[in-house]
N, C-alpha and C. Protein backbone atom coordinates (compact mmCIF):
# COMPACT_ATOMS: atom_id res chain seq x y z
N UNK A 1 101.89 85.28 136.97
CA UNK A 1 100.62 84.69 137.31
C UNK A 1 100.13 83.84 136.14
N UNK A 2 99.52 82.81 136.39
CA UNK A 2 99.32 81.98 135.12
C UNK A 2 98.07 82.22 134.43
N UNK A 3 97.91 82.19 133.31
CA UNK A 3 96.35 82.81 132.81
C UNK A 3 95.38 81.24 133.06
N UNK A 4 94.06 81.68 132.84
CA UNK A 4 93.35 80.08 133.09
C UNK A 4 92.16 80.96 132.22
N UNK A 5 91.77 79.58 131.35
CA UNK A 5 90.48 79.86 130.27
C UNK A 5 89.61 79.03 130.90
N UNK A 6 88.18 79.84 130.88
CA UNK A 6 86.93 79.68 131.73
C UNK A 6 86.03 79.05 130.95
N UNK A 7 85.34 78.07 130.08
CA UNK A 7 84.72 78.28 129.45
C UNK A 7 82.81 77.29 129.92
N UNK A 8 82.14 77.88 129.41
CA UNK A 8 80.42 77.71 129.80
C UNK A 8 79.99 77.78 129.11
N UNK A 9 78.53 78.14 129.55
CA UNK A 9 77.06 78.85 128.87
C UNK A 9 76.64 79.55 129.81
N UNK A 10 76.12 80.30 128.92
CA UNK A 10 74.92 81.67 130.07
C UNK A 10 73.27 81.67 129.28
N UNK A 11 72.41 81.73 130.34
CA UNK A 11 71.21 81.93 128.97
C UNK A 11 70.71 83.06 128.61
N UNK A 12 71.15 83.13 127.59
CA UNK A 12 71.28 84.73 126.95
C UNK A 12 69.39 85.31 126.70
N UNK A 13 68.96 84.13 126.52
CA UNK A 13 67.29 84.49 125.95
C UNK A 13 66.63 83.11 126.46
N UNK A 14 65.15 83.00 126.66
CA UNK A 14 64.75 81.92 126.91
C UNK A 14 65.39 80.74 125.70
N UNK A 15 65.36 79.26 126.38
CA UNK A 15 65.93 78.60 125.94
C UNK A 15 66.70 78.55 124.47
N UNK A 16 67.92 79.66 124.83
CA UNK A 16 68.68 80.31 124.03
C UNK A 16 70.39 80.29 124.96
N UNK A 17 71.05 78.92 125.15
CA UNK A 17 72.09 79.01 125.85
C UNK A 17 73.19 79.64 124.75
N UNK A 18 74.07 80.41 125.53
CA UNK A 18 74.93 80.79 124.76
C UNK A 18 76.53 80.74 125.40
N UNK A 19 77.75 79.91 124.45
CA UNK A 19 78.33 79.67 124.82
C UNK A 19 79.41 80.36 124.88
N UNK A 20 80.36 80.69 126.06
CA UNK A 20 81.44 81.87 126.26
C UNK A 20 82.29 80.86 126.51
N UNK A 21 84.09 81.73 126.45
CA UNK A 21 85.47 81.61 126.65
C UNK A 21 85.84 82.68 127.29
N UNK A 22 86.20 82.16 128.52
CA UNK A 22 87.33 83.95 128.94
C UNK A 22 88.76 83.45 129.46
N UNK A 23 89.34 84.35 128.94
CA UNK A 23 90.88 84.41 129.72
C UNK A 23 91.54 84.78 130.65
N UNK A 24 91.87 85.06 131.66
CA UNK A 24 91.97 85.83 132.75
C UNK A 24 93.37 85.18 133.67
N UNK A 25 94.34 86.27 133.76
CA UNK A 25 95.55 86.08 134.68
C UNK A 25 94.59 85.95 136.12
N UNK A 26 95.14 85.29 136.77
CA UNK A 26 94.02 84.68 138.28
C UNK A 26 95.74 83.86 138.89
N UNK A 27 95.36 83.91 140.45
CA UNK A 27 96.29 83.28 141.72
C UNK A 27 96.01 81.54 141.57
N UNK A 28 94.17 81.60 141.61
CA UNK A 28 94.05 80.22 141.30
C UNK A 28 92.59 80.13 140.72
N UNK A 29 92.34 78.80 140.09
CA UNK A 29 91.01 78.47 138.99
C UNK A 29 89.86 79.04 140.11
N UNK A 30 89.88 78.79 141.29
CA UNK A 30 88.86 79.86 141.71
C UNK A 30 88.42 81.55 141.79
N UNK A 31 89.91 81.76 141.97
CA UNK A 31 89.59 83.23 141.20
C UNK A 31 89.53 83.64 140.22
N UNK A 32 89.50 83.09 139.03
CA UNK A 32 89.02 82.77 138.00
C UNK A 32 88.09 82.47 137.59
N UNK A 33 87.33 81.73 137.98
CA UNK A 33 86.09 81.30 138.11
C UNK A 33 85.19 82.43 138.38
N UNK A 34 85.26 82.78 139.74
CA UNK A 34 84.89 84.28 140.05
C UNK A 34 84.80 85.60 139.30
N UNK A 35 85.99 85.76 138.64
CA UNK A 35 85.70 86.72 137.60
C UNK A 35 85.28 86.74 136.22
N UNK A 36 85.07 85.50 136.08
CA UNK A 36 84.47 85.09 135.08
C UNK A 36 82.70 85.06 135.29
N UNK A 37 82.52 85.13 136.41
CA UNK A 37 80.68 85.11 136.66
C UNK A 37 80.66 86.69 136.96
N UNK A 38 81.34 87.14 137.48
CA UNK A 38 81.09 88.79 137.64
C UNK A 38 81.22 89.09 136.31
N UNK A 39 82.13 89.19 135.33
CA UNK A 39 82.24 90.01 133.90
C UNK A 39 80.94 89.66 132.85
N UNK A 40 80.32 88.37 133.04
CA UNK A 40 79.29 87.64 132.57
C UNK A 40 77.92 88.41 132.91
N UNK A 41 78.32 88.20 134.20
CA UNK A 41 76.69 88.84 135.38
C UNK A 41 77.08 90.38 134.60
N UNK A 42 77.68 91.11 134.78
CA UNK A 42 78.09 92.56 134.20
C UNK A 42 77.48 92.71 133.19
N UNK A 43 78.17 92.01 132.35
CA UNK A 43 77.89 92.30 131.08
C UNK A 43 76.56 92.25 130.30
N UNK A 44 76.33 91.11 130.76
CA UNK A 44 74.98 90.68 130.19
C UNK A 44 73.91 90.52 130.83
N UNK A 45 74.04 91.31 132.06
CA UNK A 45 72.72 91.10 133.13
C UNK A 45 72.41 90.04 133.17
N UNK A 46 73.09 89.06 133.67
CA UNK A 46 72.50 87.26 133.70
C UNK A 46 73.02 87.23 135.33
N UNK A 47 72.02 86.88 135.97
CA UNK A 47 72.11 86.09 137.44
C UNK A 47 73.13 85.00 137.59
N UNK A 48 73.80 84.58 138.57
CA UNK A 48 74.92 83.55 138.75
C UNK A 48 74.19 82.02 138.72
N UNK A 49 73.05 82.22 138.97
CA UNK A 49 72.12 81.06 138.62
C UNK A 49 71.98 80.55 137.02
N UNK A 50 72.01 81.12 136.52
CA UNK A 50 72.05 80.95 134.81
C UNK A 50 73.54 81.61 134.04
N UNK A 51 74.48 80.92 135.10
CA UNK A 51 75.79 80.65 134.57
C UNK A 51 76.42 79.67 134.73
N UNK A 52 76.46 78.65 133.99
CA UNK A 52 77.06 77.02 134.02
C UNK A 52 78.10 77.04 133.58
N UNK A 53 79.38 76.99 134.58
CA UNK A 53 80.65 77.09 134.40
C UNK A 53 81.21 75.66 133.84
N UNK A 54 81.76 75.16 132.49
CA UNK A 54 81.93 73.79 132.66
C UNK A 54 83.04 73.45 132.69
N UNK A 55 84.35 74.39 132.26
CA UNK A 55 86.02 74.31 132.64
C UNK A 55 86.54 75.39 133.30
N UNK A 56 87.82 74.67 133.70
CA UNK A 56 88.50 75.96 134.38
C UNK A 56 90.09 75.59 134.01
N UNK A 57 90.49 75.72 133.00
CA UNK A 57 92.32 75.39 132.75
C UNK A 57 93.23 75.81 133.17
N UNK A 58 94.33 75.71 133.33
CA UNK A 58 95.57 76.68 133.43
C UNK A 58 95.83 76.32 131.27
N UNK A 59 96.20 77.97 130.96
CA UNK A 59 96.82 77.96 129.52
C UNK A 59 98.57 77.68 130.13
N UNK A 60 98.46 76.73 128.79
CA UNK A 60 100.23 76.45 128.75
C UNK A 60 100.59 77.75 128.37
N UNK A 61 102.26 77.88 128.98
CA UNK A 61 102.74 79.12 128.45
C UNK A 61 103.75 79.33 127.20
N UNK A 62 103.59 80.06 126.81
CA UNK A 62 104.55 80.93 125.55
C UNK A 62 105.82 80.25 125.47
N UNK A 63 106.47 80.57 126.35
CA UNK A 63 107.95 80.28 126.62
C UNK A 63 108.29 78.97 126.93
């Protein structure tokens, strides 16, 4: 499965954006995407509304 890096902002505090990277083996950049707003929303109690997704890559591989 190919990994794909997610990267955004979430607003962590009033006008206090804060910027994330995630990595995640995913089928495709949408499911990826997806678990990247759930682990976010999780983590940091932030609504999907105040998560601005701005990439979605496939990582080149190793080999």
């Amino acid at each position: 499965m190919p990994i794909y890096v997610v990267t955004g902002r979430f607003l962590a505090r009033r006008n206090d954006w804060q910027i994330f990277r995630k990595r995640h083996d995913a089928s495709s950049p949408e499911e990826a995407t997806e678990w990247a707003l759930s682990e976010i929303g999780g983590c940091h109690h932030v609504a999907r509304r105040l998560i601005r997704i701005e990439s979605v890559a496939a990582e080149a591989s190793a080999s």
